[in-house]
Protein backbone atom coordinates (compact mmCIF):
# COMPACT_ATOMS: atom_id res chain seq x y z
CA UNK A 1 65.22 -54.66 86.28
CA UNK A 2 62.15 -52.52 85.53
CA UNK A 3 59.14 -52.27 88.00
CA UNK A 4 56.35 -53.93 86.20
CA UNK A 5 53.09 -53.60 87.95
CA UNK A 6 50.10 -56.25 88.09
CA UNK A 7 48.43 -56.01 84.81
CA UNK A 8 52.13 -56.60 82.90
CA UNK A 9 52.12 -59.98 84.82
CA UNK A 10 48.31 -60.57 84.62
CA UNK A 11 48.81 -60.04 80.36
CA UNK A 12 52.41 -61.96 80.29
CA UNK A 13 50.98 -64.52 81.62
CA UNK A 14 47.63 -64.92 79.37
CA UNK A 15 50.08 -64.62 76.28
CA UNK A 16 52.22 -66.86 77.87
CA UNK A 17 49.43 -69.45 78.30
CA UNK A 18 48.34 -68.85 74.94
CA UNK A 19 51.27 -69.33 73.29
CA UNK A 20 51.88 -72.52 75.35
CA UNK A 21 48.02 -73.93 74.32
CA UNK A 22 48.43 -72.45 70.64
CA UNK A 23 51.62 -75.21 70.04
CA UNK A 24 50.38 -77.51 72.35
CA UNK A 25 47.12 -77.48 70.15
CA UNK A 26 47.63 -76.67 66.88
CA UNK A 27 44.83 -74.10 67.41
CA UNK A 28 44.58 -71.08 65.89
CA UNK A 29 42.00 -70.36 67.99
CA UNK A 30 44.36 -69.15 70.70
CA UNK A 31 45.71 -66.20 69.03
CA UNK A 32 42.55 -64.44 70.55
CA UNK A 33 43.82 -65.19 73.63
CA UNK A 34 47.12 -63.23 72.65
CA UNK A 35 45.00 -60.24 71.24
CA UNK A 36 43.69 -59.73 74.66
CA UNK A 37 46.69 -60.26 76.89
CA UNK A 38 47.44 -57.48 74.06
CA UNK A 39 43.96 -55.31 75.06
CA UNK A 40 43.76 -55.99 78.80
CA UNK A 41 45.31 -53.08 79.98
CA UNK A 42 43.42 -50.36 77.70
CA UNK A 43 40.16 -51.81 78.33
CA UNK A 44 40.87 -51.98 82.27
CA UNK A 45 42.13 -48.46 82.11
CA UNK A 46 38.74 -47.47 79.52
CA UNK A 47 36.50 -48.79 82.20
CA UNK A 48 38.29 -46.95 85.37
CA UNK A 49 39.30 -50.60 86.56
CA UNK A 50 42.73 -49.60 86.42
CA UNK A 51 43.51 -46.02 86.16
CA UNK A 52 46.69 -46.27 88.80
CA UNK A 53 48.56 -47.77 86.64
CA UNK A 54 48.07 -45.64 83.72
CA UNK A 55 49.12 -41.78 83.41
CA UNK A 56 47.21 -38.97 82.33
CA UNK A 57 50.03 -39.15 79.10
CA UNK A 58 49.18 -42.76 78.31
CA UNK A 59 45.44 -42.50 78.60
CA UNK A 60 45.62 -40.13 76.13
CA UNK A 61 47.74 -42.00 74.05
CA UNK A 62 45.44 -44.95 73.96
CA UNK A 63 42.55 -42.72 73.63
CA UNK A 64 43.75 -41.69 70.09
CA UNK A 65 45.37 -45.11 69.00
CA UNK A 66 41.62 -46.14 70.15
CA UNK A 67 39.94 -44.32 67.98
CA UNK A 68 42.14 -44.54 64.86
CA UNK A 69 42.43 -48.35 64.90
CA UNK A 70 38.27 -48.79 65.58
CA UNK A 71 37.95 -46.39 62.55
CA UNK A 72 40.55 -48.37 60.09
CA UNK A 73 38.44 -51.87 61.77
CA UNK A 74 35.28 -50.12 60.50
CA UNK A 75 36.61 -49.07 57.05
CA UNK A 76 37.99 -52.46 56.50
CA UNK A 77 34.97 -54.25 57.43
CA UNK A 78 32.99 -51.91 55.04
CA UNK A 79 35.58 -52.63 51.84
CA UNK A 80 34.95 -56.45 52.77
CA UNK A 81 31.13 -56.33 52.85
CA UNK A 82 30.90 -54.35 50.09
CA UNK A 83 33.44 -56.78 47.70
CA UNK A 84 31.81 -59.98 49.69
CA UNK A 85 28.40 -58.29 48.04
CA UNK A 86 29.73 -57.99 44.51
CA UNK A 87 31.08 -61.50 44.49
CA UNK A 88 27.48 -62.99 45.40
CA UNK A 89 29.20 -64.06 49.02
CA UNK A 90 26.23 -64.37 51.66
CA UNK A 91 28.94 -63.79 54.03
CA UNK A 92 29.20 -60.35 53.55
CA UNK A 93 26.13 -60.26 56.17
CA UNK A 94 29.32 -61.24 59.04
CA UNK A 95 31.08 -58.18 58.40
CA UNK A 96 28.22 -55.77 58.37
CA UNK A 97 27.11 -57.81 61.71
CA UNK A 98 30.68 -56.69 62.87
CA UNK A 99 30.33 -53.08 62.17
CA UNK A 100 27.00 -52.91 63.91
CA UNK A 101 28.30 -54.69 67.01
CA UNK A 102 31.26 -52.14 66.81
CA UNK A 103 29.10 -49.12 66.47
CA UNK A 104 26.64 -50.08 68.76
CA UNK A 105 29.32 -51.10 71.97
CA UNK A 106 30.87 -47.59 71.15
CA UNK A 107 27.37 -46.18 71.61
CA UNK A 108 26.05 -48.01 74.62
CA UNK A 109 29.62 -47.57 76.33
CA UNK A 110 29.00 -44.03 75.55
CA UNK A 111 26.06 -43.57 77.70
CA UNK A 112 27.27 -46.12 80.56
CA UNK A 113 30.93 -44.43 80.96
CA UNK A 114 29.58 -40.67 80.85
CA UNK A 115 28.59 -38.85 83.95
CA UNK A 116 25.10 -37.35 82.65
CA UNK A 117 23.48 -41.00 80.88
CA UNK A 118 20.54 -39.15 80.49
CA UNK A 119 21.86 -36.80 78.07
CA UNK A 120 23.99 -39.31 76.78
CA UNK A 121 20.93 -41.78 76.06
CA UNK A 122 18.75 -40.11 73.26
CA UNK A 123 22.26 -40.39 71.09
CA UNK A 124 22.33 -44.01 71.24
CA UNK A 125 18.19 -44.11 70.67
CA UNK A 126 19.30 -41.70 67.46
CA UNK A 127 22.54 -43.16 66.14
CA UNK A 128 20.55 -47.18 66.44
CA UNK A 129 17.57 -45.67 64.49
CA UNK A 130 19.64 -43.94 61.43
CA UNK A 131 21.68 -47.31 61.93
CA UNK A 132 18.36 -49.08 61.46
CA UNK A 133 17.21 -47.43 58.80
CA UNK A 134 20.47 -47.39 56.46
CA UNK A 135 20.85 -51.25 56.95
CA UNK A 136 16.97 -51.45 55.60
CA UNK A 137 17.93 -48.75 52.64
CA UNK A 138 21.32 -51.35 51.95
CA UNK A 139 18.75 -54.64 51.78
CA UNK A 140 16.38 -52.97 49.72
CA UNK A 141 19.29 -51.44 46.95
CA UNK A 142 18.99 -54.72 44.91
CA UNK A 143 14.84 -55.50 44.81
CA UNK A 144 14.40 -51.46 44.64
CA UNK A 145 12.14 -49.15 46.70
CA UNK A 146 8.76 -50.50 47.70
CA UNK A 147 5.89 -50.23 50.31
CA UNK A 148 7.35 -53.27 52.01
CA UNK A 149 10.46 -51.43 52.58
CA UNK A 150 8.57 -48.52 53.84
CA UNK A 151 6.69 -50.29 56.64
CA UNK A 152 10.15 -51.74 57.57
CA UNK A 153 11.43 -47.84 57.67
CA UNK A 154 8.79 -46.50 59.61
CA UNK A 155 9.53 -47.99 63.06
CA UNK A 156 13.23 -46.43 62.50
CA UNK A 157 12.32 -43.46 62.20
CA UNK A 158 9.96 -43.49 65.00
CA UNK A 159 12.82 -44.66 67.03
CA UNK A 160 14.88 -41.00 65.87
CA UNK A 161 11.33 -39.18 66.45
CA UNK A 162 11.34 -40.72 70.18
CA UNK A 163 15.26 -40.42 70.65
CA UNK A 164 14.60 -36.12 69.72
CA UNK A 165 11.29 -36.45 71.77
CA UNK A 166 13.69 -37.76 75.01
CA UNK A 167 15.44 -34.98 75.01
CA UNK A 168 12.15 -32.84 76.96
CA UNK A 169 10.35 -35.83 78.14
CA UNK A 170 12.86 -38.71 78.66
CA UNK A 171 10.07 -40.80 80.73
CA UNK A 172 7.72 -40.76 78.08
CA UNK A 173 10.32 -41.34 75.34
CA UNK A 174 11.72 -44.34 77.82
CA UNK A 175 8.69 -45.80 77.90
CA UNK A 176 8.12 -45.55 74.10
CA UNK A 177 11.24 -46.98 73.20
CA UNK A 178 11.25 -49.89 75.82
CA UNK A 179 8.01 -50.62 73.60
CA UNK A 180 9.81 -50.30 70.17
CA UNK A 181 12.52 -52.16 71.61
CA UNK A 182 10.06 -55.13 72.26
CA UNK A 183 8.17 -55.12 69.22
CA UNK A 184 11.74 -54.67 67.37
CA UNK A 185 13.39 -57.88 69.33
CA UNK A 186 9.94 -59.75 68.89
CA UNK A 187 10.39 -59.12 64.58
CA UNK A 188 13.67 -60.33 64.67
CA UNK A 189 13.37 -63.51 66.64
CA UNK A 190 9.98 -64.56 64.54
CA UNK A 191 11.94 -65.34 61.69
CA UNK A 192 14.16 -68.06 63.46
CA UNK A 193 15.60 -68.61 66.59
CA UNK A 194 19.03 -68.77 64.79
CA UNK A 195 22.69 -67.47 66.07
CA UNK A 196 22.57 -64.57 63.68
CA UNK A 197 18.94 -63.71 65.00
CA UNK A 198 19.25 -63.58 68.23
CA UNK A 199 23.01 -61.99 68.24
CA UNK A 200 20.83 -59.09 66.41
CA UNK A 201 18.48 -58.77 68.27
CA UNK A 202 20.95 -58.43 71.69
CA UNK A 203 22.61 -55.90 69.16
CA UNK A 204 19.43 -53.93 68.95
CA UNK A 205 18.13 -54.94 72.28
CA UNK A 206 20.98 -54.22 75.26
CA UNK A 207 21.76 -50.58 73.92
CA UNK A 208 18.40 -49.41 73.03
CA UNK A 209 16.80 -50.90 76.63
CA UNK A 210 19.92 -49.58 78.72
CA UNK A 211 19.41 -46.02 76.95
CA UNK A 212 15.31 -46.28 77.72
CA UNK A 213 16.29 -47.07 81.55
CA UNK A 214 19.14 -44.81 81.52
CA UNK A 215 15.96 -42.00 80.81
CA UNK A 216 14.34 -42.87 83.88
CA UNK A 217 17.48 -42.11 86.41
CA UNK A 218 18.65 -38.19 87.51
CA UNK A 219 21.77 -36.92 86.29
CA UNK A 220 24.16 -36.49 89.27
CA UNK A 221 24.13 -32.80 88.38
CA UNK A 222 20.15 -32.31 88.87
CA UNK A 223 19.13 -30.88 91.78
CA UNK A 224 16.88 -33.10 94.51
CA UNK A 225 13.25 -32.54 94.48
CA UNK A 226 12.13 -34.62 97.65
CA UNK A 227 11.35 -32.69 100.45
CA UNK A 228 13.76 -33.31 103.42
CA UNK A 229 12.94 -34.52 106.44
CA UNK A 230 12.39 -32.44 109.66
CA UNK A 231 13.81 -34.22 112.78
């Protein structure tokens, strides 16, 4: 019999249970619950919750198969928005939700997993401005260029101008874009307290706030400043 080690069991048994609810049920809704018995062990392994159990060979593996299935998620959720679009669909709006939530968990879990988050943080601040600012570009394709668009553009672009501006004074820029963040959460949620609201706004919100506090802590690698103290 082959030696299976805890997070086999732990996922076996959440398919397992699953499965069992999913006929019990009639619920679709389950199969979720299969996808991550399916995920637990990469995402465990992704967050250094489980890295005994994985080799240097397999980490590697998943960090490839990682990236090439988020890319073909991401390319498939574009082709649907973009056919949803031609059709007249509204619900087009879901799948370019999905892609931002996807780019933007990649980001933030790009500054939280890396040992320098200083460094890391004016990328997020960057990559959720041009984000920003193509999303307002993609509204505005059908009513055409105007000076409403512009005023929506210009906070974007001040959020790139303080991500490049972190980079030699990440306090200042922190403090900037914990403002922006604010004003940008505040926008959203005026125009209805509804599930898509306020899912974009914590879409906007978490990464750009963790990067602004992330440029307020010392890199591991920076050298203390405080005196030490004589006995």
């Amino acid at each position: 019999m082959f030696n299976k080690d805890p997070i086999f069991w732990w996922a076996a048994g959440i398919f397992a249970l699953a499965l069992v609810l999913m006929t019990a049920t009639q619920d679709i809704f389950w199969l979720f619950l299969m996808i991550g018995s399916y995920l637990l062990r990469p995402t465990l392994a992704s967050l250094g919750l489980a890295r005994r159990y994985v080799d240097e060979r397999q980490m590697s593996i998943q960090y490839r198969s990682g990236n090439i299935a988020f890319a073909a998620m991401i390319i498939t959720c574009i082709i649907l928005a973009i056919k949803l679009k031609a059709d007249g669909n509204p619900e087009w709006e879901m799948f370019v939700l999905a892609i931002v939530v996807g780019l933007t968990a990649r980001a933030l879990f790009n500054v939280i997993l890396v040992i320098k988050p200083r460094k890391a943080a004016p990328k997020v601040i960057i990559a959720t401005g041009l984000l920003l600012t193509s999303f307002v570009f993609m509204e505005s394709v059908d009513s055409g260029l105007s000076l409403e668009t512009f005023l929506r553009v210009v906070p974007m672009l001040a959020l790139v101008g303080v991500g490049l501006l972190s980079k030699k004074f990440p306090r200042i820029a922190g403090g900037m874009t914990f403002v922006i963040t604010a004003g940008l959460v505040f926008v959203i949620l005026r125009k209805g307290l509804t599930i898509a609201q306020a899912g974009t706004a914590l879409i906007i919100g978490v990464p750009l706030a963790t990067a602004a506090a992330f440029l307020f802590t010392r890199d591991k690698s920076e050298p203390e400043n405080e005196p030490k103290r004589v006995k």
